[in-house]
N, C-alpha and C. Protein backbone atom coordinates (compact mmCIF):
# COMPACT_ATOMS: atom_id res chain seq x y z
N UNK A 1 -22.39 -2.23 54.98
CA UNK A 1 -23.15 -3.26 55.64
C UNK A 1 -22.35 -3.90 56.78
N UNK A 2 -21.11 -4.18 56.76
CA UNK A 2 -20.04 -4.61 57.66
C UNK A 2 -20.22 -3.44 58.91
N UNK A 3 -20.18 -2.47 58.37
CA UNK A 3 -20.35 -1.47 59.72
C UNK A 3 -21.38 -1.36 60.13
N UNK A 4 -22.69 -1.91 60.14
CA UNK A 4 -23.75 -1.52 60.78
C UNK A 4 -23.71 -3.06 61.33
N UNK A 5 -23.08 -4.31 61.11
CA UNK A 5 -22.94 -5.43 61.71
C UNK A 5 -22.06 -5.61 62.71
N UNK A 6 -20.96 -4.83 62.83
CA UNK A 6 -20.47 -4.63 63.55
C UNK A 6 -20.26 -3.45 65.01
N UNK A 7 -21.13 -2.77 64.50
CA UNK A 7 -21.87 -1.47 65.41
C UNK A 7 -23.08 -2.16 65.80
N UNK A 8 -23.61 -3.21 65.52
CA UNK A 8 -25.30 -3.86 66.08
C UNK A 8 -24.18 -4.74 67.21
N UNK A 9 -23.00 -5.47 67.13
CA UNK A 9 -22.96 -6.69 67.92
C UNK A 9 -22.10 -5.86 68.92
N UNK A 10 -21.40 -4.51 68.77
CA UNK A 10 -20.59 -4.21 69.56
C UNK A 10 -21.56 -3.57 70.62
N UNK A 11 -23.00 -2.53 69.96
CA UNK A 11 -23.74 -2.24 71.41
C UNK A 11 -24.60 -3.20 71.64
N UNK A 12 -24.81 -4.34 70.98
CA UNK A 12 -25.37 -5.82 72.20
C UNK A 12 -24.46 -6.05 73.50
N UNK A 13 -23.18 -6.26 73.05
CA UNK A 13 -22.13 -6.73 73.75
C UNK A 13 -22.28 -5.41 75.30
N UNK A 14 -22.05 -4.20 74.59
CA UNK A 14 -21.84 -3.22 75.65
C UNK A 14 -23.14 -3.20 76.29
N UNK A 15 -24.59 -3.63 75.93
CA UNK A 15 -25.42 -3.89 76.80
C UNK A 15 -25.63 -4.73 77.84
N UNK A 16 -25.44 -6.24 77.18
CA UNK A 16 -25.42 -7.15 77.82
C UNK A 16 -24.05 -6.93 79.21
N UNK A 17 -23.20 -6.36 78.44
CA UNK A 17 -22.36 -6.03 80.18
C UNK A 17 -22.59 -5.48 81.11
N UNK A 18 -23.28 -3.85 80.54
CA UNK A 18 -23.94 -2.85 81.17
C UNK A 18 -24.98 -3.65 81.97
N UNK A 19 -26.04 -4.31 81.20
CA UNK A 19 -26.88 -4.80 82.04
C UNK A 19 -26.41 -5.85 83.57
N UNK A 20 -25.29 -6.45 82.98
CA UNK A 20 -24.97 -7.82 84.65
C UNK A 20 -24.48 -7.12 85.61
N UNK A 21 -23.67 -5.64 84.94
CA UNK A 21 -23.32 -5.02 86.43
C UNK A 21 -24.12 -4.28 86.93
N UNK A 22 -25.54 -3.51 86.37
CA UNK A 22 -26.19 -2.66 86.92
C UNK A 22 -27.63 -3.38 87.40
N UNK A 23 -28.10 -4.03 86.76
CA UNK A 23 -29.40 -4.49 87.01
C UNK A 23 -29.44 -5.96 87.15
N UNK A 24 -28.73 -6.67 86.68
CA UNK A 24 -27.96 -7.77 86.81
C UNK A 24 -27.62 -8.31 88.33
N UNK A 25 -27.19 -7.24 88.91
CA UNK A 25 -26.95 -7.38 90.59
C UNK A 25 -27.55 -7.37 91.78
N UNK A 26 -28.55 -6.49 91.31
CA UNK A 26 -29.80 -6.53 92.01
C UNK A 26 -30.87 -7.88 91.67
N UNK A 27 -30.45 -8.41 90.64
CA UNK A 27 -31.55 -9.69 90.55
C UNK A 27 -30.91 -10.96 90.97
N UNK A 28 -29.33 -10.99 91.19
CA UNK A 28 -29.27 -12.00 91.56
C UNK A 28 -29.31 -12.12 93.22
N UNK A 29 -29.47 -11.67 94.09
CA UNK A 29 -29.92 -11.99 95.36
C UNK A 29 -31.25 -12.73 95.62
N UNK A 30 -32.06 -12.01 94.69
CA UNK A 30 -33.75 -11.99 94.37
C UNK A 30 -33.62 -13.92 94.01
N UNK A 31 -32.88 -14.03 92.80
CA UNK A 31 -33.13 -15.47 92.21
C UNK A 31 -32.15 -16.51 93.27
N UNK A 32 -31.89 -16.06 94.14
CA UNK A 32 -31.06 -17.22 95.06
C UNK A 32 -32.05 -17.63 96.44
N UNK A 33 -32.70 -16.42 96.61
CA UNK A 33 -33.74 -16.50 97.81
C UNK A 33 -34.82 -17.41 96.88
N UNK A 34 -35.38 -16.72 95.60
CA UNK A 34 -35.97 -17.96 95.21
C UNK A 34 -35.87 -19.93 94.89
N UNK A 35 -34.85 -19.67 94.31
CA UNK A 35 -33.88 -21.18 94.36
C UNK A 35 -33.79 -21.51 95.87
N UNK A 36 -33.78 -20.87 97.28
CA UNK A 36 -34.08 -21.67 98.76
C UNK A 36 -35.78 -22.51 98.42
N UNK A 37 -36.75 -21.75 97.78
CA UNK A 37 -37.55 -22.21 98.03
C UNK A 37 -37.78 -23.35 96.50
N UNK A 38 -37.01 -23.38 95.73
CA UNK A 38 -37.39 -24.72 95.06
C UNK A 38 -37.18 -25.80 95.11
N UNK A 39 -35.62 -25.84 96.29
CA UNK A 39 -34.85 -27.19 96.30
C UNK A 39 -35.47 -27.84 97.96
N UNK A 40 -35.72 -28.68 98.01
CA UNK A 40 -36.11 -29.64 99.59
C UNK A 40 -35.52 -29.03 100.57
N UNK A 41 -33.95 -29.37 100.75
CA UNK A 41 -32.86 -28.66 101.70
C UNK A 41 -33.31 -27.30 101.86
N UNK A 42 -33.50 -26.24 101.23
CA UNK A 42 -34.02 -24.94 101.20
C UNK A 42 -35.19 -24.41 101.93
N UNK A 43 -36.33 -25.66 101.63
CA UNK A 43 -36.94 -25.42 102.37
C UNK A 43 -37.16 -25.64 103.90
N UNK A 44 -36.28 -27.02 103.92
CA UNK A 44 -36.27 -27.82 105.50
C UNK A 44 -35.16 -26.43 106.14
N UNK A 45 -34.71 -25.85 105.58
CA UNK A 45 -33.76 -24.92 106.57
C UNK A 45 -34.47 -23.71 106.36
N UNK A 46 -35.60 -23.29 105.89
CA UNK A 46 -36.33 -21.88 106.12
C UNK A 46 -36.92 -22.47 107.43
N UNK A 47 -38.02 -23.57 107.29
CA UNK A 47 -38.93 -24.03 108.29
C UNK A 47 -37.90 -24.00 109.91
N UNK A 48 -36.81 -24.70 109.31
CA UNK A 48 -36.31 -24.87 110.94
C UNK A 48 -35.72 -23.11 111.42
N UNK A 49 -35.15 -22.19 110.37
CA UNK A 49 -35.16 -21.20 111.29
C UNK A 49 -35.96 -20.21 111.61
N UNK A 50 -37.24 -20.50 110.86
CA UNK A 50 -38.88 -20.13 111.92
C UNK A 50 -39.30 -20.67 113.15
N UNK A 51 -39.10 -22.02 112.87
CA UNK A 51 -38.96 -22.74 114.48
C UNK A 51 -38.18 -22.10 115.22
N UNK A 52 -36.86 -21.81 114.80
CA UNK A 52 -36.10 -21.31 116.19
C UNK A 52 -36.35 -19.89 116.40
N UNK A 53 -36.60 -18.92 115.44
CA UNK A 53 -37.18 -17.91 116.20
C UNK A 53 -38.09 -17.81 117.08
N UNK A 54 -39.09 -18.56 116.37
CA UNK A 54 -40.91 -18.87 116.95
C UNK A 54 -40.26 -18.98 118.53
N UNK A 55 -39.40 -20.25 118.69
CA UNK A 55 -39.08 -20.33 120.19
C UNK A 55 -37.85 -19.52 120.51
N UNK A 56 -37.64 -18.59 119.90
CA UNK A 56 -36.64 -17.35 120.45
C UNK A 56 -37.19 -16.37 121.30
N UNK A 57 -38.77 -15.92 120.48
CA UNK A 57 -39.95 -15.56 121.09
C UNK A 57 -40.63 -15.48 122.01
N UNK A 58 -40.59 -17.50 122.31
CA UNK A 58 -41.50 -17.52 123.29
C UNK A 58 -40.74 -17.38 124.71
N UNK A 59 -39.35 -17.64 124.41
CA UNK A 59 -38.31 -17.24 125.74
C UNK A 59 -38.42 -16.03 126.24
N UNK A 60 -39.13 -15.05 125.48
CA UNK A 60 -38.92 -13.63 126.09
C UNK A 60 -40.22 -13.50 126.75
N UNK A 61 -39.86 -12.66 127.69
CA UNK A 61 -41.62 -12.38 128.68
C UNK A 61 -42.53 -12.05 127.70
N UNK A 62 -42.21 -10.42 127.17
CA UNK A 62 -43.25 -9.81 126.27
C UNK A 62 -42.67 -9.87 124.91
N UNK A 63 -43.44 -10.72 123.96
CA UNK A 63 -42.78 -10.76 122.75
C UNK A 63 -43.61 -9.38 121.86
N UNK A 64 -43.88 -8.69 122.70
CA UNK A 64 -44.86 -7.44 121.82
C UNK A 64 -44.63 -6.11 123.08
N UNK A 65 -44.18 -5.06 121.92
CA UNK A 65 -44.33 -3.72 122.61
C UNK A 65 -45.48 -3.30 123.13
N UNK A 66 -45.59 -2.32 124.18
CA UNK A 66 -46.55 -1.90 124.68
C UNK A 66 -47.36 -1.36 123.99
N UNK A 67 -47.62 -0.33 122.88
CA UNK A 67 -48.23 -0.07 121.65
C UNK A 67 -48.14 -0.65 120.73
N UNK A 68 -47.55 -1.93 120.42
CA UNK A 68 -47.91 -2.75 119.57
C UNK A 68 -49.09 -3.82 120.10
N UNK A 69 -49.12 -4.46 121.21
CA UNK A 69 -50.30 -4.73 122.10
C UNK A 69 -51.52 -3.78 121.97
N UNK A 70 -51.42 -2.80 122.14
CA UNK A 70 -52.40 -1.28 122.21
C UNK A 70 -52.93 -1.67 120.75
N UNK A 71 -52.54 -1.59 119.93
CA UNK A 71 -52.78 -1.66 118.28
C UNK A 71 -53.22 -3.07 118.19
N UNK A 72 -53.03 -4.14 118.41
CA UNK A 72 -53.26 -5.05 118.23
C UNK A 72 -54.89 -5.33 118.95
N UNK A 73 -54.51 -4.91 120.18
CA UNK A 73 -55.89 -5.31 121.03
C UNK A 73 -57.11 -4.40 120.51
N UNK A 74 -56.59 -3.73 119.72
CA UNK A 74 -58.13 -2.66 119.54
C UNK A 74 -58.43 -2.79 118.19
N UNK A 75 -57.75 -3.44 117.36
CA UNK A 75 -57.68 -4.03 115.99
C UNK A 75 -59.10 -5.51 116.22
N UNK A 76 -58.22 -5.90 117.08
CA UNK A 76 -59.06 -7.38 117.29
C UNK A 76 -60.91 -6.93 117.53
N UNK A 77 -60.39 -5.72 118.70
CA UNK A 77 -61.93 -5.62 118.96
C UNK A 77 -63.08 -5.11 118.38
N UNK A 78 -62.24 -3.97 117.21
CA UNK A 78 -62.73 -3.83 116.04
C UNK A 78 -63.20 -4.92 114.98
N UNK A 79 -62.23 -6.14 115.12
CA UNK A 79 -62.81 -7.16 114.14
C UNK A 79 -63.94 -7.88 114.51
N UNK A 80 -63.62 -7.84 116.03
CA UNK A 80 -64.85 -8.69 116.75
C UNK A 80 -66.32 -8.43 116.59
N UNK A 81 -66.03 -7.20 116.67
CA UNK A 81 -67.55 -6.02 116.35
C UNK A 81 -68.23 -5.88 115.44
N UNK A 82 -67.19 -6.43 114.27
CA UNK A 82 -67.28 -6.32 112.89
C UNK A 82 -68.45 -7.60 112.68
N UNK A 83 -67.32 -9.07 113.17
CA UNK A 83 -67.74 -9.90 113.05
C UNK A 83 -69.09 -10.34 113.50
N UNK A 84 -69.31 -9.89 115.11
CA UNK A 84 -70.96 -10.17 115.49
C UNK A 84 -71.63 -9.53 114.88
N UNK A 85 -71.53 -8.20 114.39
CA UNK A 85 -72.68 -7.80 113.88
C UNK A 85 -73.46 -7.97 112.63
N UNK A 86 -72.80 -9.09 111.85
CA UNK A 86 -72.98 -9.46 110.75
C UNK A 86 -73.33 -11.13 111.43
N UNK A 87 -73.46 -11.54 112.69
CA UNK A 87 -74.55 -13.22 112.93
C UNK A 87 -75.29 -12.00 113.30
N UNK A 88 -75.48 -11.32 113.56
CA UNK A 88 -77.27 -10.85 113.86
C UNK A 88 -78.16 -10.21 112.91
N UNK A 89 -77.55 -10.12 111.82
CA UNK A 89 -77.86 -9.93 110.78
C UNK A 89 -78.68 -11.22 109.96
């Protein structure tokens, strides 16, 4: 009985290690980006460096590739088309 109590806590142990270095590492980046968004400070410093991109953006002439424009503008006019034809309905 001693040996199956001591063979149960020794592969907990070797799991629980196994697990913080392998999968363990990958979640803690995940739970720190979350913790920005629970604390005040976290959030007042996401918002402000959207602001400063937003106006990183608007400093540049074309903030959109030439086929990203292309895609965009024919997206819209597709929605547009979409959209009137359903008030005349």
């Amino acid at each position: 009985m001693r040996g199956f109590i001591y063979k149960t806590i020794i592969i907990a142990f070797l799991f629980i290690i196994g697990f913080e270095f392998t999968i363990g590492k990958r979640i803690d980046p995940i739970v720190e980006n979350i913790d920005k968004f629970t604390d005040e400070q976290g959030r007042k410093d996401l918002v402000n460096k959207l602001r400063k991109e937003m106006r990183k953006g608007l400093e540049k002439e074309n903030m959109l590739k030439e086929d990203d424009r292309v895609l965009i503008y024919k997206f819209f006019n597709k929605l547009k088309s979409e959209i009137n034809s359903v008030e005349k309905n």
